[in-house]
PDB file of N, CA and C in Angstrom:
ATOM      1  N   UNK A   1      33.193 -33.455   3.188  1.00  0.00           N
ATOM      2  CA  UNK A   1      32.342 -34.416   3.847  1.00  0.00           C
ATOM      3  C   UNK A   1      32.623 -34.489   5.356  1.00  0.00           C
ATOM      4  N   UNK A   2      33.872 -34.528   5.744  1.00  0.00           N
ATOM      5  CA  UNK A   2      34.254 -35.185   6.987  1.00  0.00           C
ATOM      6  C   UNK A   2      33.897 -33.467   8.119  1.00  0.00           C
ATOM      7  N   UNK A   3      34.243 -32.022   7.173  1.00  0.00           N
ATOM      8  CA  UNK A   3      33.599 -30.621   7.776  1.00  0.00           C
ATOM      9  C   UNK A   3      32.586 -31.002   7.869  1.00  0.00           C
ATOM     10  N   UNK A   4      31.126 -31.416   7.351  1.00  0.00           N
ATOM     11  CA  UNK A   4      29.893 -31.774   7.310  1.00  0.00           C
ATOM     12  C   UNK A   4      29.903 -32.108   8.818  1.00  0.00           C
ATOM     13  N   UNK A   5      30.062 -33.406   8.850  1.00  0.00           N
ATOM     14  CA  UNK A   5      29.995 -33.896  10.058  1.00  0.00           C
ATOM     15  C   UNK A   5      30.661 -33.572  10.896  1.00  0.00           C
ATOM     16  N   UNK A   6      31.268 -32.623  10.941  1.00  0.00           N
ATOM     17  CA  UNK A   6      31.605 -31.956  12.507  1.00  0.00           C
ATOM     18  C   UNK A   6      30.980 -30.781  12.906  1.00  0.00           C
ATOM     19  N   UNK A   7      29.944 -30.827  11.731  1.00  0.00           N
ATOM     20  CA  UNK A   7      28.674 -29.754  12.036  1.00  0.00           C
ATOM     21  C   UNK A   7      27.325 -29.983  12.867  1.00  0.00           C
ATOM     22  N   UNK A   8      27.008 -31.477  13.226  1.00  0.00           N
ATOM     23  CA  UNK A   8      26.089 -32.261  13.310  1.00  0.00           C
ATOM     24  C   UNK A   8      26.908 -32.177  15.254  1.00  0.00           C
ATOM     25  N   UNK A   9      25.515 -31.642  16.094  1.00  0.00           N
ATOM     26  CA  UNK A   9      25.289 -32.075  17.291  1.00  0.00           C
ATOM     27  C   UNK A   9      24.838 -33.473  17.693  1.00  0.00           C
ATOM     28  N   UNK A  10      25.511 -34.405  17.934  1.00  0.00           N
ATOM     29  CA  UNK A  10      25.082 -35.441  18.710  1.00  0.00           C
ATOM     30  C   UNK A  10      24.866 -35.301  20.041  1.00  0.00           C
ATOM     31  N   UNK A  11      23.617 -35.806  20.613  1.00  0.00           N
ATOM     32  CA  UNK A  11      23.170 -36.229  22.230  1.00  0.00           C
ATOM     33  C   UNK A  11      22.114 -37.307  22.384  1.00  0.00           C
ATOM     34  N   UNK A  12      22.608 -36.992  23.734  1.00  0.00           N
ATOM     35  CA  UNK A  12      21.863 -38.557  23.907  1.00  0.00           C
ATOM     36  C   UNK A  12      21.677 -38.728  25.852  1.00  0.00           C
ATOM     37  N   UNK A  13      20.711 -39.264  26.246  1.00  0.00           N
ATOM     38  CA  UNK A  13      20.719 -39.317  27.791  1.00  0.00           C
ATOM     39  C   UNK A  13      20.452 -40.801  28.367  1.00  0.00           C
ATOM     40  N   UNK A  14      20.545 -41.131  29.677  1.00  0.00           N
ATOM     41  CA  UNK A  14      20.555 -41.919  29.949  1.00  0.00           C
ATOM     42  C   UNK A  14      20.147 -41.945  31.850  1.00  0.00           C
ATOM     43  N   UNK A  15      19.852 -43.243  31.732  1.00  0.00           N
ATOM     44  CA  UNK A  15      19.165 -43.071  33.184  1.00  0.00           C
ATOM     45  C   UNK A  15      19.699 -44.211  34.447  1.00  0.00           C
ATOM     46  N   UNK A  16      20.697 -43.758  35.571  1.00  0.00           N
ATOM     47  CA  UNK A  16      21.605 -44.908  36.712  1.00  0.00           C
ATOM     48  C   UNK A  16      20.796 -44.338  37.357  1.00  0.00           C
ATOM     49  N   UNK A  17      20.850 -46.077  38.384  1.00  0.00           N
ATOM     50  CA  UNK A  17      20.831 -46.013  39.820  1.00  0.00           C
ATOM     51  C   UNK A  17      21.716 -46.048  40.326  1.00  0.00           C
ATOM     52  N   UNK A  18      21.987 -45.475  41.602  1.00  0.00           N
ATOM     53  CA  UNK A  18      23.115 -44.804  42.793  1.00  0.00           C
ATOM     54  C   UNK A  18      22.970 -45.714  43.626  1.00  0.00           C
ATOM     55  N   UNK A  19      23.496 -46.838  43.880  1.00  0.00           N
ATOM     56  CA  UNK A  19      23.422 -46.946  45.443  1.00  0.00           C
ATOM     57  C   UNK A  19      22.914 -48.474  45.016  1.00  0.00           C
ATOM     58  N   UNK A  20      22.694 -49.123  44.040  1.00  0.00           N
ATOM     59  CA  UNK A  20      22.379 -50.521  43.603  1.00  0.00           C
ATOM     60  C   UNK A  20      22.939 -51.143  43.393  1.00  0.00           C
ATOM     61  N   UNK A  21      23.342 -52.598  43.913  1.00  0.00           N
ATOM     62  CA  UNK A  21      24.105 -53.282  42.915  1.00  0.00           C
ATOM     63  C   UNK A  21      23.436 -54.815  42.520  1.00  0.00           C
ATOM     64  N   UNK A  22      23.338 -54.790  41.804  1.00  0.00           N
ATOM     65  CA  UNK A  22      22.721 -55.674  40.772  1.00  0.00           C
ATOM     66  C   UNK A  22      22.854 -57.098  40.507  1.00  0.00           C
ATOM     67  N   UNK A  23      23.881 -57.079  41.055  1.00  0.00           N
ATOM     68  CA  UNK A  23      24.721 -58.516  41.419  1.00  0.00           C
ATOM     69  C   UNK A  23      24.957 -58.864  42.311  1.00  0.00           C
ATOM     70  N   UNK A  24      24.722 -60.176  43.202  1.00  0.00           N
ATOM     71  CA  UNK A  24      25.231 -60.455  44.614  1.00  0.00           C
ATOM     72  C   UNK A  24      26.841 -60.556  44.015  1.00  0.00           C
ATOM     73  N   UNK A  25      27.795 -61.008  45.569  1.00  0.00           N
ATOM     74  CA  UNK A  25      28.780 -60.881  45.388  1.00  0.00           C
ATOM     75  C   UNK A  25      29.205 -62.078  46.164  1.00  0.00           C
ATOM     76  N   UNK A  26      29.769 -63.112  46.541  1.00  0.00           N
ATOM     77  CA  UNK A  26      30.026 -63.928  46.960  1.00  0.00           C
ATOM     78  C   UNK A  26      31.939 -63.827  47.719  1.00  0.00           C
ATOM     79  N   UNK A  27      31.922 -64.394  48.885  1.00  0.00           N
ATOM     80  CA  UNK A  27      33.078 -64.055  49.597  1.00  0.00           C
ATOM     81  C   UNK A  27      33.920 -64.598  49.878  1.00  0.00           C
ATOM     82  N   UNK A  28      34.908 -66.101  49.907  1.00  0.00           N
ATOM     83  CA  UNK A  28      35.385 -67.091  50.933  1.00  0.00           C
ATOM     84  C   UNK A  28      36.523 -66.453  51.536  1.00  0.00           C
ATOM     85  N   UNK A  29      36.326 -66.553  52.702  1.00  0.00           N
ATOM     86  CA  UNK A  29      37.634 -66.007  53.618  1.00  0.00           C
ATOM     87  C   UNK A  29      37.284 -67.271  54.315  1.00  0.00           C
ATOM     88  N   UNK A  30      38.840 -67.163  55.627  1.00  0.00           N
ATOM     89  CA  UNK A  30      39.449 -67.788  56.774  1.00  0.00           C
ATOM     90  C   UNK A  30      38.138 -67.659  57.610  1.00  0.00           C
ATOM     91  N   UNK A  31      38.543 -68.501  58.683  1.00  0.00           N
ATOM     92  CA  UNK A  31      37.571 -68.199  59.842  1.00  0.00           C
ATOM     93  C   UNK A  31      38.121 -67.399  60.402  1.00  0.00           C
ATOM     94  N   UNK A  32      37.576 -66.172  61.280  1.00  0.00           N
ATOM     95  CA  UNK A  32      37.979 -64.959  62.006  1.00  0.00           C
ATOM     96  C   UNK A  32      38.960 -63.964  60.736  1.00  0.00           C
ATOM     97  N   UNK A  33      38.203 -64.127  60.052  1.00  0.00           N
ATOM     98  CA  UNK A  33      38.827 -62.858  59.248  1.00  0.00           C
ATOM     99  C   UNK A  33      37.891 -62.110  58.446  1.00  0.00           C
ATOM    100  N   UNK A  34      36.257 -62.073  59.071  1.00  0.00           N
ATOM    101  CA  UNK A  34      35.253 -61.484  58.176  1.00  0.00           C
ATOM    102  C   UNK A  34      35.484 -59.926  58.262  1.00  0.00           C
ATOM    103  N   UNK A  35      36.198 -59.465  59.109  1.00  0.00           N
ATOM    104  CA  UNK A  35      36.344 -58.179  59.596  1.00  0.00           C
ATOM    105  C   UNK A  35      37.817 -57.456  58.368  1.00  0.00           C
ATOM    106  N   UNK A  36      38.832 -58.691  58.123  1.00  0.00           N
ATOM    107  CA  UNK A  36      39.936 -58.292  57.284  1.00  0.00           C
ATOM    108  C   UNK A  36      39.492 -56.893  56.210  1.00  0.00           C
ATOM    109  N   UNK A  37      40.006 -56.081  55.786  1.00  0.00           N
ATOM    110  CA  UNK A  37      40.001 -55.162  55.076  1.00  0.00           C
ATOM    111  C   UNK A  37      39.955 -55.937  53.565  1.00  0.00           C
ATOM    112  N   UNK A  38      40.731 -56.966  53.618  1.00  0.00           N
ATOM    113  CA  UNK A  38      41.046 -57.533  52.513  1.00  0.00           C
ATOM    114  C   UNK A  38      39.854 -58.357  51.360  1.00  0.00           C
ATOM    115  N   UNK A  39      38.685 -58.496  52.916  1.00  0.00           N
ATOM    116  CA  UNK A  39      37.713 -59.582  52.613  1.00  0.00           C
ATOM    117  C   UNK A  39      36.653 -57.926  52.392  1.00  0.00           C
ATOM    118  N   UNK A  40      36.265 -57.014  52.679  1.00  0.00           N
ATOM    119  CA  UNK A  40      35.032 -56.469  52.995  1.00  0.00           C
ATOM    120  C   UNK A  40      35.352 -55.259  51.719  1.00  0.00           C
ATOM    121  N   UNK A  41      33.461 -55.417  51.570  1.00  0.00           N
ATOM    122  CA  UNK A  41      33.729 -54.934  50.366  1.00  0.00           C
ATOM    123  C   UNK A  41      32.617 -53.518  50.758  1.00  0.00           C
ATOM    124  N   UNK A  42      33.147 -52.586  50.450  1.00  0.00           N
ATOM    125  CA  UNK A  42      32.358 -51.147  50.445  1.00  0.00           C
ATOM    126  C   UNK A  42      30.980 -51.027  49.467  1.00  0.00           C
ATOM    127  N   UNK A  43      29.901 -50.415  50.722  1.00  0.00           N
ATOM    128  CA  UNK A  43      28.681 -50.102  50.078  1.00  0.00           C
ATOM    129  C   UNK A  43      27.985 -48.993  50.768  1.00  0.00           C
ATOM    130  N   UNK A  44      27.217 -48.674  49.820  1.00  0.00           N
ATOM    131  CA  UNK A  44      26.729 -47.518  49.498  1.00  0.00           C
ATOM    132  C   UNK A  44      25.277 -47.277  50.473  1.00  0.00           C
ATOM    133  N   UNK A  45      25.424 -46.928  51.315  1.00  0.00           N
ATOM    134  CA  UNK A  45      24.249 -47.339  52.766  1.00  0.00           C
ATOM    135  C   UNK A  45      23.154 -45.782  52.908  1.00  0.00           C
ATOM    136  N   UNK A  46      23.556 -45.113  51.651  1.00  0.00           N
ATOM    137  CA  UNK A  46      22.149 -44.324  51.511  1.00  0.00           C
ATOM    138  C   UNK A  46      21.106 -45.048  51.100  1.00  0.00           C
ATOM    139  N   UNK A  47      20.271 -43.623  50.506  1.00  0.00           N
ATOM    140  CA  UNK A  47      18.916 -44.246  50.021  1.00  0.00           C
ATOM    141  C   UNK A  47      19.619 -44.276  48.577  1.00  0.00           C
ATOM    142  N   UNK A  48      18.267 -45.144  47.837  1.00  0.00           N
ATOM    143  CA  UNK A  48      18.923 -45.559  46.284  1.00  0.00           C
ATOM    144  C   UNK A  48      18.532 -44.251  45.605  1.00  0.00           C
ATOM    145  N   UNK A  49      19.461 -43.751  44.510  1.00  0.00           N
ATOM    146  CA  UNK A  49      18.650 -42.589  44.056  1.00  0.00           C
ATOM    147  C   UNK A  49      19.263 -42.737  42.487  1.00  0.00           C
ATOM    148  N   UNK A  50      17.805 -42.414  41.602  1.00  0.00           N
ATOM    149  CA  UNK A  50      18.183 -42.584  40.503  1.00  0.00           C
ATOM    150  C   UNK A  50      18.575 -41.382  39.549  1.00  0.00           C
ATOM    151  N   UNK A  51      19.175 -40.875  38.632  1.00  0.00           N
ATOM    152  CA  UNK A  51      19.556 -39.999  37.989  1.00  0.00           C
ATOM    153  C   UNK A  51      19.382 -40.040  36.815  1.00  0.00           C
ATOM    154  N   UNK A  52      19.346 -38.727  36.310  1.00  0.00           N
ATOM    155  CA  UNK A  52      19.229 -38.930  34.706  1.00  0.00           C
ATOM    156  C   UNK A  52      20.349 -38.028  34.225  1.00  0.00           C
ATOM    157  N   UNK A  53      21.219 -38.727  33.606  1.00  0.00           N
ATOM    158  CA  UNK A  53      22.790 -37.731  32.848  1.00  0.00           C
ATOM    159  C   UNK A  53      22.590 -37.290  31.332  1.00  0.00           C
ATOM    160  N   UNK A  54      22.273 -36.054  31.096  1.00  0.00           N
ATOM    161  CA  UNK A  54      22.774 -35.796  29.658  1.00  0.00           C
ATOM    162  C   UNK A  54      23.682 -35.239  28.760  1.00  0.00           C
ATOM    163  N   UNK A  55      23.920 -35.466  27.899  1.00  0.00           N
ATOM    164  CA  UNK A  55      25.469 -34.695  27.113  1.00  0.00           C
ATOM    165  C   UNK A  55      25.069 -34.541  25.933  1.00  0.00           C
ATOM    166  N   UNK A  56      26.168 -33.758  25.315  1.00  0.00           N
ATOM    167  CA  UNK A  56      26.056 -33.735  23.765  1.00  0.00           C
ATOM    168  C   UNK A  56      27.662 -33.009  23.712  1.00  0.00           C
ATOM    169  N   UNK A  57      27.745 -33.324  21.916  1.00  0.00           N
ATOM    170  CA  UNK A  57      28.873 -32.922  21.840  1.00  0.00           C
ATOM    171  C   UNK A  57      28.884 -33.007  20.154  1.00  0.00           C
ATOM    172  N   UNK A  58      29.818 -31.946  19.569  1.00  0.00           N
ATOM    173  CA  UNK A  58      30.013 -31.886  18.000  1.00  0.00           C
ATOM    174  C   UNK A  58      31.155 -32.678  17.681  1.00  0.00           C
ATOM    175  N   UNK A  59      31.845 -32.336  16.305  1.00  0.00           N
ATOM    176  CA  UNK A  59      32.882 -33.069  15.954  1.00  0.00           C
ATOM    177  C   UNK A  59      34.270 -32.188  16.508  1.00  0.00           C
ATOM    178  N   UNK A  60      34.322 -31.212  17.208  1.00  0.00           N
ATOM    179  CA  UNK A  60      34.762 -30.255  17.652  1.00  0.00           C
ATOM    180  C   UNK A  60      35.264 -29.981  19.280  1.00  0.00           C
ATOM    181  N   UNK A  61      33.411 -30.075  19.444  1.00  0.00           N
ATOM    182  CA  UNK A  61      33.675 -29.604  20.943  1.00  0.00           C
ATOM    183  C   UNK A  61      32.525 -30.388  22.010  1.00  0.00           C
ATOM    184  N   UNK A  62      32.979 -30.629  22.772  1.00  0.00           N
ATOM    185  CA  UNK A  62      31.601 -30.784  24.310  1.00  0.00           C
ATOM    186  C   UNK A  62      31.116 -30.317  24.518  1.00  0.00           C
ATOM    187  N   UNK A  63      29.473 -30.008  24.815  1.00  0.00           N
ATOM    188  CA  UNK A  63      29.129 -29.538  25.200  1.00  0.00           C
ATOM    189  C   UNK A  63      28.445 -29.890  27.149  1.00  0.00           C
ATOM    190  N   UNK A  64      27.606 -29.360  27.462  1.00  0.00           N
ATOM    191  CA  UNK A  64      27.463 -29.494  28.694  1.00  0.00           C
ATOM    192  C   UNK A  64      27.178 -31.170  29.375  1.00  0.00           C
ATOM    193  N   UNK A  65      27.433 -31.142  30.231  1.00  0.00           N
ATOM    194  CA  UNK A  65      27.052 -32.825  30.917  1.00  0.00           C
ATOM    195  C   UNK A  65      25.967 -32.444  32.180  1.00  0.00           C
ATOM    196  N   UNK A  66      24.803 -32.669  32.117  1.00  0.00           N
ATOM    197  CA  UNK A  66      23.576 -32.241  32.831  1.00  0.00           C
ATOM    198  C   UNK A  66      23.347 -33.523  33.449  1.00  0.00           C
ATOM    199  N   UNK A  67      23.312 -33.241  34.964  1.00  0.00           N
ATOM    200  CA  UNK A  67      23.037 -34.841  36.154  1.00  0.00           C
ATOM    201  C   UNK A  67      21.296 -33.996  36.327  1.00  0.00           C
ATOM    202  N   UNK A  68      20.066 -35.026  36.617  1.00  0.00           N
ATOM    203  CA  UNK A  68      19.168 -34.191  37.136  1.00  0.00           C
ATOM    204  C   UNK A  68      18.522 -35.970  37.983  1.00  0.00           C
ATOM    205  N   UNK A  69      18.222 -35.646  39.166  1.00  0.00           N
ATOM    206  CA  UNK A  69      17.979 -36.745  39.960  1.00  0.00           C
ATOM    207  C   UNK A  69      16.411 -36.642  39.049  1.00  0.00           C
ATOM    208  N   UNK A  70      16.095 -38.051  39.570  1.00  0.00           N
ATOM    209  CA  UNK A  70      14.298 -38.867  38.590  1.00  0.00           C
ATOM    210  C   UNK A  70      13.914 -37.585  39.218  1.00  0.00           C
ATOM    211  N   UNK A  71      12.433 -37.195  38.214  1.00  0.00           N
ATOM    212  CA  UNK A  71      11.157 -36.664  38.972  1.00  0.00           C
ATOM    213  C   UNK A  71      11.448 -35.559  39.185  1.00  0.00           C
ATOM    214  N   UNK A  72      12.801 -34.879  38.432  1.00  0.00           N
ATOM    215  CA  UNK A  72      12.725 -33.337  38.515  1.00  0.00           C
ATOM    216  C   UNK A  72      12.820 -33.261  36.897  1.00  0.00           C
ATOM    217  N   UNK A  73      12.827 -34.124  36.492  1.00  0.00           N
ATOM    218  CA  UNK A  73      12.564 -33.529  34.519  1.00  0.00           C
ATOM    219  C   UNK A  73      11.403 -34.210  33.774  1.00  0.00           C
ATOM    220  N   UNK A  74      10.781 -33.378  33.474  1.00  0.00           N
ATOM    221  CA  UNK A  74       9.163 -33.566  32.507  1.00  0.00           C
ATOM    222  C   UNK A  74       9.220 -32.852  31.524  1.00  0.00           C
ATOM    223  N   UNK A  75       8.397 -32.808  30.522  1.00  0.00           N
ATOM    224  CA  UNK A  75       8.507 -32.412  28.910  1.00  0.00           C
ATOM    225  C   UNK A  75       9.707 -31.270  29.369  1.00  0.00           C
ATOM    226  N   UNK A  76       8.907 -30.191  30.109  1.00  0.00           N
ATOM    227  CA  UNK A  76       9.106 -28.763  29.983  1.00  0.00           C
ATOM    228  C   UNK A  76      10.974 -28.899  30.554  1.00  0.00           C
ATOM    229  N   UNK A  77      11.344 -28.980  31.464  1.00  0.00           N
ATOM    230  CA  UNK A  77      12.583 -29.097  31.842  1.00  0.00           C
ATOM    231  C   UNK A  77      13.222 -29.635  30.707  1.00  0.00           C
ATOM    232  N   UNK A  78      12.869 -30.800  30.812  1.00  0.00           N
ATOM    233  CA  UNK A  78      13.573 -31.952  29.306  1.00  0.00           C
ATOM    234  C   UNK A  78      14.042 -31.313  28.294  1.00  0.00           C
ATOM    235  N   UNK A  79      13.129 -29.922  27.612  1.00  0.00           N
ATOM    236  CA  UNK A  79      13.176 -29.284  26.238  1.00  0.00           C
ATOM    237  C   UNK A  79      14.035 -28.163  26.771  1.00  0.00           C
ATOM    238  N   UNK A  80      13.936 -27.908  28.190  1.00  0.00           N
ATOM    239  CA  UNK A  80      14.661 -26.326  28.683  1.00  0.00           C
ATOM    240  C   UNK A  80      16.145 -26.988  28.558  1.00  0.00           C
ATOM    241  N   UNK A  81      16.406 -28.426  29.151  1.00  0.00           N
ATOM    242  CA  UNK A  81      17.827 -28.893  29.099  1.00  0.00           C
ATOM    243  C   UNK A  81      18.462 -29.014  27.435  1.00  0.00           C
ATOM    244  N   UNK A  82      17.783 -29.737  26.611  1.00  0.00           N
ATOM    245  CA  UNK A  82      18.189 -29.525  25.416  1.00  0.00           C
ATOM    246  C   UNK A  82      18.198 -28.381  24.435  1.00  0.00           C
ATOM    247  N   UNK A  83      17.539 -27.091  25.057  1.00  0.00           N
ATOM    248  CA  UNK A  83      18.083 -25.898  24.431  1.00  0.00           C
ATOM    249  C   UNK A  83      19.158 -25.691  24.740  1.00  0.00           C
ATOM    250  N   UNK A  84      19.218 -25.609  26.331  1.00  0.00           N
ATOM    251  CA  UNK A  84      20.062 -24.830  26.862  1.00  0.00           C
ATOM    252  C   UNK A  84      21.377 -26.047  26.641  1.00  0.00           C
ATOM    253  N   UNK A  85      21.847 -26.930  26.008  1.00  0.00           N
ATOM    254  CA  UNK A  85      22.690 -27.733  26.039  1.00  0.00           C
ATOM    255  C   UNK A  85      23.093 -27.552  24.100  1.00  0.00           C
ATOM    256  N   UNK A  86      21.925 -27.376  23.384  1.00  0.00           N
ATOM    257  CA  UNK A  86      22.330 -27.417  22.200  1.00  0.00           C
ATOM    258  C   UNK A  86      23.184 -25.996  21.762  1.00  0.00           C
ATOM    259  N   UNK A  87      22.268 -25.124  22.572  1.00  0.00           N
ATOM    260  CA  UNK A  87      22.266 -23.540  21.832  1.00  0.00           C
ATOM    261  C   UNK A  87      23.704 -23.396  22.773  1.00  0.00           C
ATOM    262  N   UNK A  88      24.065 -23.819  23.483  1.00  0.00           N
ATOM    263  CA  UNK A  88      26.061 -23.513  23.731  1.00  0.00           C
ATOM    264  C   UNK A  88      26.779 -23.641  22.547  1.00  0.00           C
ATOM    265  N   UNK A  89      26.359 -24.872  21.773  1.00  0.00           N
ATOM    266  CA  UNK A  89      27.127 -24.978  20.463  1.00  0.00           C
ATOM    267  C   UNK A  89      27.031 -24.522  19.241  1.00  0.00           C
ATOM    268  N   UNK A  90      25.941 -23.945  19.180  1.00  0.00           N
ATOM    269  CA  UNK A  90      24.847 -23.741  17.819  1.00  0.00           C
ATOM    270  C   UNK A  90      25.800 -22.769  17.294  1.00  0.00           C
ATOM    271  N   UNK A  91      26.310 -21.987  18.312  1.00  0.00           N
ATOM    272  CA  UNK A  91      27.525 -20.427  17.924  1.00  0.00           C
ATOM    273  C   UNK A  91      28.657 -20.994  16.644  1.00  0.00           C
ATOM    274  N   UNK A  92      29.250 -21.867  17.516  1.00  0.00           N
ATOM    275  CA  UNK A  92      30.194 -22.736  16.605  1.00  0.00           C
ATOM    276  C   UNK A  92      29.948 -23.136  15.398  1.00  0.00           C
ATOM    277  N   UNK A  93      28.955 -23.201  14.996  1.00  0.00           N
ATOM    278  CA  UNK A  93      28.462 -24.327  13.910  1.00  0.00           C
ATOM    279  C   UNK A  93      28.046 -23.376  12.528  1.00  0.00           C
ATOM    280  N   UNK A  94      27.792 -22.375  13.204  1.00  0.00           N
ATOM    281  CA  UNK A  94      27.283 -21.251  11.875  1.00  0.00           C
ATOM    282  C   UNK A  94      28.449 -20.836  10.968  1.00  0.00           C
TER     283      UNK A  94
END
């Protein structure tokens, strides 16, 4: 049973934004210390860009981790990424 299932490809994708944050953040410092290192908090001063990450992986092994920024994957890419992500493992599995 437990060989079974380490025969079975799992994947799955998912879709971040870069450069967002979602939450304000609130600050109290001293007076004359807005500049402190201690108080300032690092951000991300590009443009926002969203991504789409995919993976898969057996009971075995990983397979590939695919980043593709929005608006470069449609059916055709989409199905080219999940061949080309499944059929790395497919070897293994026979």
């Amino acid at each position: 049973m437990v060989e079974d299932w380490k025969k079975v490809i799992w994947f799955d994708e998912t879709s971040m934004w870069i450069g967002i944050n979602s939450r304000y953040q609130w600050v109290m410092r001293p007076p004359r210390e807005s500049l402190n290192s201690k108080y300032v908090k690092r951000t991300f001063k590009s443009a926002h860009v969203k991504i789409i990450v995919w993976a898969c992986f057996t009971g075995e092994r990983l397979g590939p981790l695919i980043v593709c920024n929005e608006g470069e994957v449609g059916a055709d890419e989409y199905e080219e990424i999940i061949y080309d992500g499944l059929f790395s493992l497919t070897d293994d599995l026979l």
